[in-house]
Protein backbone atom coordinates (compact mmCIF):
# COMPACT_ATOMS: atom_id res chain seq x y z
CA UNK A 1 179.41 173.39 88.18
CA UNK A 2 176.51 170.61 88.67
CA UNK A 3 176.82 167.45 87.06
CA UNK A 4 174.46 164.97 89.25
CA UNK A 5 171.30 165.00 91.05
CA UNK A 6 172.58 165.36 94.58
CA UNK A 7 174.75 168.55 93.53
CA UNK A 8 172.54 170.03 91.45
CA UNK A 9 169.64 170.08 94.85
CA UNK A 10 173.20 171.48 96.65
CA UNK A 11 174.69 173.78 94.34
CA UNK A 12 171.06 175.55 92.64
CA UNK A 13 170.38 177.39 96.38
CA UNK A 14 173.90 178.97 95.43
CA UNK A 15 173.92 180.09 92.57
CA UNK A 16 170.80 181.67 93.27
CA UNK A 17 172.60 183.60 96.08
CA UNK A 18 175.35 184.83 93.74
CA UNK A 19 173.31 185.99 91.11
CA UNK A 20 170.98 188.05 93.80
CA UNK A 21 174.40 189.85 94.97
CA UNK A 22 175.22 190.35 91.32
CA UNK A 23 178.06 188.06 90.53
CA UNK A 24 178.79 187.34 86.75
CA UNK A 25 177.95 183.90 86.66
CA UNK A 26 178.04 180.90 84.85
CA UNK A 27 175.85 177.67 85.34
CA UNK A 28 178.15 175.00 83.96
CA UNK A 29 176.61 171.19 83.71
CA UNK A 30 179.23 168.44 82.49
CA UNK A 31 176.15 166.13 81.57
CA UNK A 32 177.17 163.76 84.12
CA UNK A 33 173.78 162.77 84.90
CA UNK A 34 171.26 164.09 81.71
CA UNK A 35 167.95 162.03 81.75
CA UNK A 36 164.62 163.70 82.97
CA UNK A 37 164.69 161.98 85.93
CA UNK A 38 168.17 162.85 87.43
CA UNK A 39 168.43 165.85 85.66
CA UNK A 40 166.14 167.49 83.47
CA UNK A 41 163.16 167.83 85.50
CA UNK A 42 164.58 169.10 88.43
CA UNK A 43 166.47 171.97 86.45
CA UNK A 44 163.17 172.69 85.22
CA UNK A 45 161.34 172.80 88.74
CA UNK A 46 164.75 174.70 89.91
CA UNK A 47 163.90 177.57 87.01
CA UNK A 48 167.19 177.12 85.93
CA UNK A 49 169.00 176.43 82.50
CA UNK A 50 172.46 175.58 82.41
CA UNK A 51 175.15 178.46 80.21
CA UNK A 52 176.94 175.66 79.22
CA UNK A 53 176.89 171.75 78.90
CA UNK A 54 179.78 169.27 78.29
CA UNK A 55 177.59 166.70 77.14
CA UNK A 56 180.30 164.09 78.35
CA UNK A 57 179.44 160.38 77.69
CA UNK A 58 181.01 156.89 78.20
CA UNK A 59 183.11 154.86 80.74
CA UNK A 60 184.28 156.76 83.72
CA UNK A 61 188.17 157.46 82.43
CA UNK A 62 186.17 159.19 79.66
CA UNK A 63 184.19 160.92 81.41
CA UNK A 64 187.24 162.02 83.81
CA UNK A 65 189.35 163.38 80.23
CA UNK A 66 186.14 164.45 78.74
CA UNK A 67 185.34 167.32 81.66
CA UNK A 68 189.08 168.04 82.42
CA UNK A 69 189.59 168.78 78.48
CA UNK A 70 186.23 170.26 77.46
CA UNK A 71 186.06 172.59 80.79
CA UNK A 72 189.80 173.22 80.36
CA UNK A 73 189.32 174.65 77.02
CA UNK A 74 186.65 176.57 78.16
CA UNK A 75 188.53 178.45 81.22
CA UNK A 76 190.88 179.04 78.77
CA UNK A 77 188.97 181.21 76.69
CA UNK A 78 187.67 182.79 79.27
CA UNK A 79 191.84 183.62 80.89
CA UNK A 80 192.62 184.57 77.35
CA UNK A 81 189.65 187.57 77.92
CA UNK A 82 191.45 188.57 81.19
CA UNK A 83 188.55 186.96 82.90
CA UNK A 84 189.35 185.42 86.60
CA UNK A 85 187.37 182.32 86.68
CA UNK A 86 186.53 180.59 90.52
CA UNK A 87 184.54 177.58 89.78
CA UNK A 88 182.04 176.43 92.60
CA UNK A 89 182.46 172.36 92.95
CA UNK A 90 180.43 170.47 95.11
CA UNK A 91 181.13 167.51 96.85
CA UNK A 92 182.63 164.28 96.28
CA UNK A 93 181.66 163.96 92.46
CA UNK A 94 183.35 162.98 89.33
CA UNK A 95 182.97 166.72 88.08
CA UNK A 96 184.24 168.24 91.49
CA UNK A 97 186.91 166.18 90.75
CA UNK A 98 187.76 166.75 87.03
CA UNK A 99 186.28 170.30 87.37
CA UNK A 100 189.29 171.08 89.84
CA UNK A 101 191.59 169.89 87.99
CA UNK A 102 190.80 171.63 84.50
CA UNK A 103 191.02 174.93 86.93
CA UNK A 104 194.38 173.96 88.20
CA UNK A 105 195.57 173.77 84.98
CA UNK A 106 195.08 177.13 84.15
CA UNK A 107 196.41 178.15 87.80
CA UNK A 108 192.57 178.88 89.29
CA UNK A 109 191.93 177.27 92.54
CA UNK A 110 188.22 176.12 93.59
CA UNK A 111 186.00 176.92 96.06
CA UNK A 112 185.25 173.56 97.47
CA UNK A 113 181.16 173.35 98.65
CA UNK A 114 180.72 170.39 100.93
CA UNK A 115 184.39 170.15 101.59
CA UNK A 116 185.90 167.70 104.10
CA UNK A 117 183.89 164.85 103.44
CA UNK A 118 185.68 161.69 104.58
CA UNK A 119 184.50 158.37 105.68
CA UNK A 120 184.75 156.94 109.11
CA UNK A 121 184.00 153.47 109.69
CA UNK A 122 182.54 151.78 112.94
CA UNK A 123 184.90 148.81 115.12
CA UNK A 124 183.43 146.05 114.59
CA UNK A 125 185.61 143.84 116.41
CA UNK A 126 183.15 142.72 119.24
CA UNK A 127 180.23 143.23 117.39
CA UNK A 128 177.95 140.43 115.56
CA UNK A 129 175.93 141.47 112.86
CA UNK A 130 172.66 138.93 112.88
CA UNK A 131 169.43 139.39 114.10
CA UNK A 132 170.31 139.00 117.47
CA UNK A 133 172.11 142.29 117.47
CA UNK A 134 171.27 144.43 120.49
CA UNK A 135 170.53 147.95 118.52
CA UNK A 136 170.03 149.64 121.21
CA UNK A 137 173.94 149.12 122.26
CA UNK A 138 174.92 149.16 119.00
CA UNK A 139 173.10 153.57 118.61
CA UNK A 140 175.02 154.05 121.65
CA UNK A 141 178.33 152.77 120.58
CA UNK A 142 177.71 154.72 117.34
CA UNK A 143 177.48 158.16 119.00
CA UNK A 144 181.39 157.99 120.44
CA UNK A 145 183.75 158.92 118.05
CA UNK A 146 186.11 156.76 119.59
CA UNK A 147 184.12 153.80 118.63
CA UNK A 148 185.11 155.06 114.52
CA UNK A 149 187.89 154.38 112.51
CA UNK A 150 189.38 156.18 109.82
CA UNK A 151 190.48 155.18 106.33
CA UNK A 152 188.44 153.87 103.29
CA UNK A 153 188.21 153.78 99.95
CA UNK A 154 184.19 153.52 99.80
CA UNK A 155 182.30 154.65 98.78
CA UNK A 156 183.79 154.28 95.19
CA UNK A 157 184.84 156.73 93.36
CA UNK A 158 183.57 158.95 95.51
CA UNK A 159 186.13 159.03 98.73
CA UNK A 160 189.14 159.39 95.69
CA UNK A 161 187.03 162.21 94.19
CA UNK A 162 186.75 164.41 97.72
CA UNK A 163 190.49 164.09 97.97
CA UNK A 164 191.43 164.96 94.90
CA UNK A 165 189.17 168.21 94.49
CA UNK A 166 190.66 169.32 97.75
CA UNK A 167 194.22 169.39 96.54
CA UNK A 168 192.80 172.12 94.15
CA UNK A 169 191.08 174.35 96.19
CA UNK A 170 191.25 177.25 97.10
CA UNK A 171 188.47 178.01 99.94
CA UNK A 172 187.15 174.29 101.80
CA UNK A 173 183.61 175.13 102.71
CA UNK A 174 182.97 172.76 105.54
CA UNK A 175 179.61 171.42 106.36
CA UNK A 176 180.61 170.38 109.83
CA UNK A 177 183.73 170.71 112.39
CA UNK A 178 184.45 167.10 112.17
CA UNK A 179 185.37 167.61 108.25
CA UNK A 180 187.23 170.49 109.28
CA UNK A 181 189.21 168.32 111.46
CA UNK A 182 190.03 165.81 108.46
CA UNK A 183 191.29 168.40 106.46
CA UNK A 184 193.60 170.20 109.47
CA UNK A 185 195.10 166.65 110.08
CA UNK A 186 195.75 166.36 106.26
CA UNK A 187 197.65 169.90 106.20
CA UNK A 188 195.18 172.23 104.62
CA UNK A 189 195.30 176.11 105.83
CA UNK A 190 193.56 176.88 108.63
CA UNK A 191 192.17 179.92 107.60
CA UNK A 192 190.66 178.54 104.38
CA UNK A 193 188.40 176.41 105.58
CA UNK A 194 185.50 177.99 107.03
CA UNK A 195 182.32 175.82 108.35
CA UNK A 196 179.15 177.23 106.61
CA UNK A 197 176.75 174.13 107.36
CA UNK A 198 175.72 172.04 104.33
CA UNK A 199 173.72 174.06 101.78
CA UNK A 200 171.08 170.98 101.69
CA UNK A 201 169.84 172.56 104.26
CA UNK A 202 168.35 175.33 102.10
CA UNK A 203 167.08 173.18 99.76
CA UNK A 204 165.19 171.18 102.17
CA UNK A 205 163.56 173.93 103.87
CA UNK A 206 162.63 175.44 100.27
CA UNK A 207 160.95 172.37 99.07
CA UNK A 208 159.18 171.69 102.76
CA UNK A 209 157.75 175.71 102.13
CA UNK A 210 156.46 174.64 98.57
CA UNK A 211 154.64 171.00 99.60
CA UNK A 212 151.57 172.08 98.30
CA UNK A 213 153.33 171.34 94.55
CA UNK A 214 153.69 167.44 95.09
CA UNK A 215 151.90 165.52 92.93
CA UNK A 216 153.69 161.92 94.48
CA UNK A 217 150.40 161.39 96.21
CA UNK A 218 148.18 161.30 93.27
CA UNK A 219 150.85 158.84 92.03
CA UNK A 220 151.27 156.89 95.28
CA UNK A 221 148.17 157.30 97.74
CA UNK A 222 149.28 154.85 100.07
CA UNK A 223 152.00 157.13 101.16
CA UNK A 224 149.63 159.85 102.07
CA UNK A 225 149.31 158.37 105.79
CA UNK A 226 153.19 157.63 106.15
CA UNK A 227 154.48 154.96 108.50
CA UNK A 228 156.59 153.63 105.87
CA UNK A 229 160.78 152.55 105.63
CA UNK A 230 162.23 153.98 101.83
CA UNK A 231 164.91 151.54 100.34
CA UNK A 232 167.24 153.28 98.39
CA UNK A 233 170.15 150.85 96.84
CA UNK A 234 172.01 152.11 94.25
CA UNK A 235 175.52 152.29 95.34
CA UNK A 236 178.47 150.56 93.10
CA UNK A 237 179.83 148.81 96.32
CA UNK A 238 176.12 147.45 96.71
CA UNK A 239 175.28 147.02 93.71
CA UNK A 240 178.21 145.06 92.23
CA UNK A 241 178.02 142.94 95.31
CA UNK A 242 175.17 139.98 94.97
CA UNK A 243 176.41 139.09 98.77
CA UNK A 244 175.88 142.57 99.81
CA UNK A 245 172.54 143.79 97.48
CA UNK A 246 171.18 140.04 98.63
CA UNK A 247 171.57 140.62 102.57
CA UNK A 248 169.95 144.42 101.64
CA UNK A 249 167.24 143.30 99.63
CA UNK A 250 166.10 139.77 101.95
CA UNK A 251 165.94 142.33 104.95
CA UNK A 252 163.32 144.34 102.44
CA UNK A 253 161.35 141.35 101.28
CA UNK A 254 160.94 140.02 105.21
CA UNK A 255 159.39 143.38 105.97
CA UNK A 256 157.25 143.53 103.15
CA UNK A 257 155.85 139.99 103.77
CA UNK A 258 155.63 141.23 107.50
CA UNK A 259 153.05 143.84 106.12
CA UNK A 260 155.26 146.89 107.00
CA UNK A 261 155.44 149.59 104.44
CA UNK A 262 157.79 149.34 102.16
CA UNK A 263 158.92 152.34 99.35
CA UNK A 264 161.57 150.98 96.72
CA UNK A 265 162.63 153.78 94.48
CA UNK A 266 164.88 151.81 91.76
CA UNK A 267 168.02 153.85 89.88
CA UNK A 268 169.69 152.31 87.16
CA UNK A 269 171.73 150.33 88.87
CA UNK A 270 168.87 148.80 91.44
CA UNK A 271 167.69 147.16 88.18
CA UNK A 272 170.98 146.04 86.88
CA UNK A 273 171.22 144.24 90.06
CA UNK A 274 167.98 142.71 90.40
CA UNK A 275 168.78 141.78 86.57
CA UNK A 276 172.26 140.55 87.54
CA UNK A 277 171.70 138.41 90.82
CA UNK A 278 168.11 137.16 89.28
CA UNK A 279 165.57 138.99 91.30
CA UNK A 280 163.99 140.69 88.72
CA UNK A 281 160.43 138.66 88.45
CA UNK A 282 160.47 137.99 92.14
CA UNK A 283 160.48 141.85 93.09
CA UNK A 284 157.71 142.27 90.42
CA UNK A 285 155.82 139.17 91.73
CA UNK A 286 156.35 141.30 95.45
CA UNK A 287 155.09 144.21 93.57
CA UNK A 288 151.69 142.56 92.31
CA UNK A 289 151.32 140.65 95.70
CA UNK A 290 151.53 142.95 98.18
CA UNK A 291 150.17 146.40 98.49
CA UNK A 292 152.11 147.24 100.92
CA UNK A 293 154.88 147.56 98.72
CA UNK A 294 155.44 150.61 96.52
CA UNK A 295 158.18 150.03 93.43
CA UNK A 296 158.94 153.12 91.94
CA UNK A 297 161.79 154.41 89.33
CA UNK A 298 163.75 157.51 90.70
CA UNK A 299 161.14 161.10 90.97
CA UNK A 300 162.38 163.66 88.76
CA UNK A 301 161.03 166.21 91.16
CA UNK A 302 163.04 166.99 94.56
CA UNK A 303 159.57 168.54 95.96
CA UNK A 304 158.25 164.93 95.73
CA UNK A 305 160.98 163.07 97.08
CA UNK A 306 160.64 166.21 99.75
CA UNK A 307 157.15 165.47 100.53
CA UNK A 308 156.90 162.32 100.76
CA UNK A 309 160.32 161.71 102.99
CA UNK A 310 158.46 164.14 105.63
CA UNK A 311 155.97 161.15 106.39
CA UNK A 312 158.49 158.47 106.50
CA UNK A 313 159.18 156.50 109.58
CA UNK A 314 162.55 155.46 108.44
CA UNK A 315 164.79 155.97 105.72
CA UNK A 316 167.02 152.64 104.77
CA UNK A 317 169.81 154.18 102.35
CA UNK A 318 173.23 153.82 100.54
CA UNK A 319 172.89 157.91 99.55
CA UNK A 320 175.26 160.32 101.11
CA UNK A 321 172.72 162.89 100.91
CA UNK A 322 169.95 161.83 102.40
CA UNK A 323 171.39 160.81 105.15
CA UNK A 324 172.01 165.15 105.79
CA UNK A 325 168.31 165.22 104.37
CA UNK A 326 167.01 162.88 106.74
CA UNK A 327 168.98 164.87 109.92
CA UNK A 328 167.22 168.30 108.21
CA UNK A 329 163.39 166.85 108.73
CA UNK A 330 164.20 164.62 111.98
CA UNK A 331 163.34 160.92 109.86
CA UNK A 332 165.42 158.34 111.46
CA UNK A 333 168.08 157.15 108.61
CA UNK A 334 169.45 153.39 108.47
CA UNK A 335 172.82 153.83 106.51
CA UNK A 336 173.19 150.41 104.41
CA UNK A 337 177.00 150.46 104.03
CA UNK A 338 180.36 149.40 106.31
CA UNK A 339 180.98 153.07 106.79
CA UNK A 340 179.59 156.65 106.50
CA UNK A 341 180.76 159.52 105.20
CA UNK A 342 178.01 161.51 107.38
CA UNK A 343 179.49 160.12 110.41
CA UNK A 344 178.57 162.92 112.29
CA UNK A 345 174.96 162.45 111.95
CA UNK A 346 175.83 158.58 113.27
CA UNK A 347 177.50 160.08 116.23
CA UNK A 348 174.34 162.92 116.70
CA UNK A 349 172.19 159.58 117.43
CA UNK A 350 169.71 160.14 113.90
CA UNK A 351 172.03 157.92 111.82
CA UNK A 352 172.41 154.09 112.35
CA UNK A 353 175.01 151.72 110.16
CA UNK A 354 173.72 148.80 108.95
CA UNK A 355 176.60 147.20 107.09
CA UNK A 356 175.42 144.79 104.32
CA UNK A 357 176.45 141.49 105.89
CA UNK A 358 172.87 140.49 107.38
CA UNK A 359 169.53 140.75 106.80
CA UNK A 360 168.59 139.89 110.33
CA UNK A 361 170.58 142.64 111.26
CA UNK A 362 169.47 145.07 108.89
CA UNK A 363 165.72 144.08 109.68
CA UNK A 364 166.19 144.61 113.01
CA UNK A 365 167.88 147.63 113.03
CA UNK A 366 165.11 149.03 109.95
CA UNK A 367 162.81 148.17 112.85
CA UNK A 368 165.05 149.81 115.59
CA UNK A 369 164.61 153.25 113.80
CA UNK A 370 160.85 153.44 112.84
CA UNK A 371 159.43 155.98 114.37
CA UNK A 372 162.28 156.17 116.95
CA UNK A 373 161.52 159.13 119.18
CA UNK A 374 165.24 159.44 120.39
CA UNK A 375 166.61 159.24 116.35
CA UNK A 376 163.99 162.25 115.13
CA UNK A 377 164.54 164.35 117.86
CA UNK A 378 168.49 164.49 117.52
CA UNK A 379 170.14 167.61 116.66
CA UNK A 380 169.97 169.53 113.80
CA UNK A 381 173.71 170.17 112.71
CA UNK A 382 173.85 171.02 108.97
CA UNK A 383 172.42 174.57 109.70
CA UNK A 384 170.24 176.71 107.82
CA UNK A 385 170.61 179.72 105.57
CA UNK A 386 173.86 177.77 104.06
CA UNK A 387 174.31 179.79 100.87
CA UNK A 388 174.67 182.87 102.13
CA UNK A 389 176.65 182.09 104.71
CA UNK A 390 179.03 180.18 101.68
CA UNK A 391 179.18 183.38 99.92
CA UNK A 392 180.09 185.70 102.62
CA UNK A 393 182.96 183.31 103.18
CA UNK A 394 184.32 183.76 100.00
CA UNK A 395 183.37 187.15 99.56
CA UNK A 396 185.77 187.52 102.85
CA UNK A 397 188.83 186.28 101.34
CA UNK A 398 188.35 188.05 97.97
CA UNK A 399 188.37 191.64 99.95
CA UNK A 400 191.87 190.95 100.86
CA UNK A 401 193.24 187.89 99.03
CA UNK A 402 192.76 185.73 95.68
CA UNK A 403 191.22 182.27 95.69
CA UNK A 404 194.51 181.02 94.52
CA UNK A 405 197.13 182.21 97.33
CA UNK A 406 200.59 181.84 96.49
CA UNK A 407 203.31 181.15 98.92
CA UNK A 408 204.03 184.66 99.49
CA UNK A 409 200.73 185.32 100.43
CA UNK A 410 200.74 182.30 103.02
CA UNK A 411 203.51 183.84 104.38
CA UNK A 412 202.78 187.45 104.35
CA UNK A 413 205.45 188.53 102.58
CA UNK A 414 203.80 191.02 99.69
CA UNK A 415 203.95 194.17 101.20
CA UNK A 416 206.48 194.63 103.03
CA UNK A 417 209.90 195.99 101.83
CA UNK A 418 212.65 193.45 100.13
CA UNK A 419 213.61 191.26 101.91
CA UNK A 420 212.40 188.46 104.93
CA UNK A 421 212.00 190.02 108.61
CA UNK A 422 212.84 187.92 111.00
């Protein structure tokens, strides 16, 4: 199943690997996200054309009833064939989410790619966020995990959506030990979840091979020499926030009138909140003023985005993903939120938080992270050939067991004669 731009990059580099072992199967989009630029053109750089499509459309409890019914009818036809369907969900979507539960319905469990994912936020008890903030303390105190704490709701819906697809899978594929460890502690099997890396990894790597195909440079030639921070803001939480999208958005505008480089790419709701909070002409006005300031809508193409990321000297973002895509090419990543559901890449030392409180603090920490030696050369820990290691997993359990294991199986009771050994 794919749905939205970030699972679509995730899920593509599987499917691939199950159709080259000769799997029957399906490509199922829910429509989730359907313009060119989320959607269309990457399927189309990908090679790939959905089986199916939902074509689901409105508020998000529609969207929720329209997948669970419309993918729930369609497992069914495929159970009343005598088919046995395992649908592949990534992450912490709406369709992971929905997707698991139409499956459930009908008694099939997931397999869960990207499982685990929970977020972890920094203490912040004894620290002030201003401009005054020593950053260099503060990376430290980010790379001990007992500096985190656990529990939160954002990002929205997302953090509801990881939990809830878990309570319908079958096989968690972990991208790292630490969401392993969330899911022990929450009572999941042991022996179902199996840490495979995260299978952005592949896509990455694929995209850095094929560089030669960007054409983001004709577009944007001042990005051909790098040293440049991307802004990314597109987050509900952020967005929603004027407080929050202000203190984001003042750290940008001091760099850009500082003459660092500065690379907005705007989403839809970027714009509804420059609309909403009034900054509209101003960021336009920044746009015809400065040339040091690039303001760009979203790049259907992941090869661009690829391309162009590789000469970055930071990356300032609310996006779960690229803060794994940033820890793939070694691009210190400023995480613009309270909390991370990448902790891990926090704690490696590549990741910094940069809650949305501050400008000051944002700035300085923006400014702590370009071109920081120490942040770029930090571990690599989301692996690399991720898909087929994902496969193998589940090919694994399927030699001996079904995705969906019954009690009796937990307990290894089928096989043996009548009645419970002691």
């Amino acid at each position: 199943m794919i749905a939205t731009k970030p699972d679509i990059i995730k899920q593509i580099p599987l499917y691939r690997e199950l159709k080259k072992r000769g799997h029957l199967v399906l490509l199922g989009h829910t429509g989730q996200h359907y313009d060119e630029n989320l959607s269309g053109g990457m399927l189309k750089e990908f090679g790939v054309e959905p089986d199916f499509n939902l074509n689901v459309r409105g508020a998000a409890y529609e969207v929720v009833s329209q997948i669970i019914g419309r993918l729930g009818y369609v497992i069914g036809e495929l159970k009343s064939k005598g088919k046995t369907v395992i649908p592949y969900v990534h992450g912490d979507t709406t369709t992971a989410m929905a997707a698991s539960n139409a499956a459930y319905c009908h008694r099939f469990a997931s397999v869960h790619v990207e499982a685990g994912i929970r977020t972890l936020t920094p203490d912040y008890s004894k620290w002030k966020m201003n401009a005054d903030i020593d950053v260099s303390a503060w990376h430290a105190f980010l790379q001990d995990r007992n500096n985190w704490e656990r529990g939160s709701q954002e990002p929205f819906p997302e953090q509801f959506n990881t939990r809830c697809a878990e309570a319908a899978t079958g096989i968690h594929l972990a991208p790292v030990e630490l969401d392993r460890e969330f899911m022990l502690s929450e009572g999941y099997c042991d022996d179902r979840i199996i840490i495979v890396g995260n299978s952005v990894a592949d896509a990455t790597h694929e995209a850095l091979d094929r560089m030669g195909d960007a054409t983001v440079f004709e577009r944007h030639p001042q990005l051909v020499d790098g040293d440049f921070v991307r802004f990314c803001i597109h987050r509900g939480e952020n967005c929603s926030n004027e407080e929050r999208f202000r203190a984001i958005y003042d750290a940008m505008k001091s760099l850009i009138e500082d003459g660092r480089k500065v690379l907005l790419i705007s989403l839809f709701k970027t714009e509804a909140a420059l609309e909403n909070f009034g900054l509209k002409e101003e960021v336009d006005q920044l746009n015809a003023k400065y040339a040091n300031f690039i303001y760009s809508p979203v790049w259907a193409e992941y090869v661009d985005v690829i391309a162009a990321m590789s000469k970055a000297a930071v990356c300032a973002t609310d996006s779960g993903s690229m803060q794994e895509e940033m820890n793939v090419m070694g691009i210190p990543c400023v995480t613009l939120r309270f909390g991370s559901d990448r902790s891990e890449s926090a704690m490696n030392g590549g990741n910094l938080i940069a809650p949305p409180v501050d400008s000051g603090a944002i700035k300085a920490m923006v400014e702590y992270a370009w071109d920081n030696e120490e942040m770029k050369n930090a571990p690599k820990i989301y692996g690399t050939d991720v898909s087929a290691k994902c496969i193998d997993a589940v090919e694994n359990v399927l030699k001996s067991e079904g995705v969906f294991r019954a009690d009796e199986e937990r307990l290894s009771v089928f096989g043996r004669d009548k009645h419970f050994d002691s």
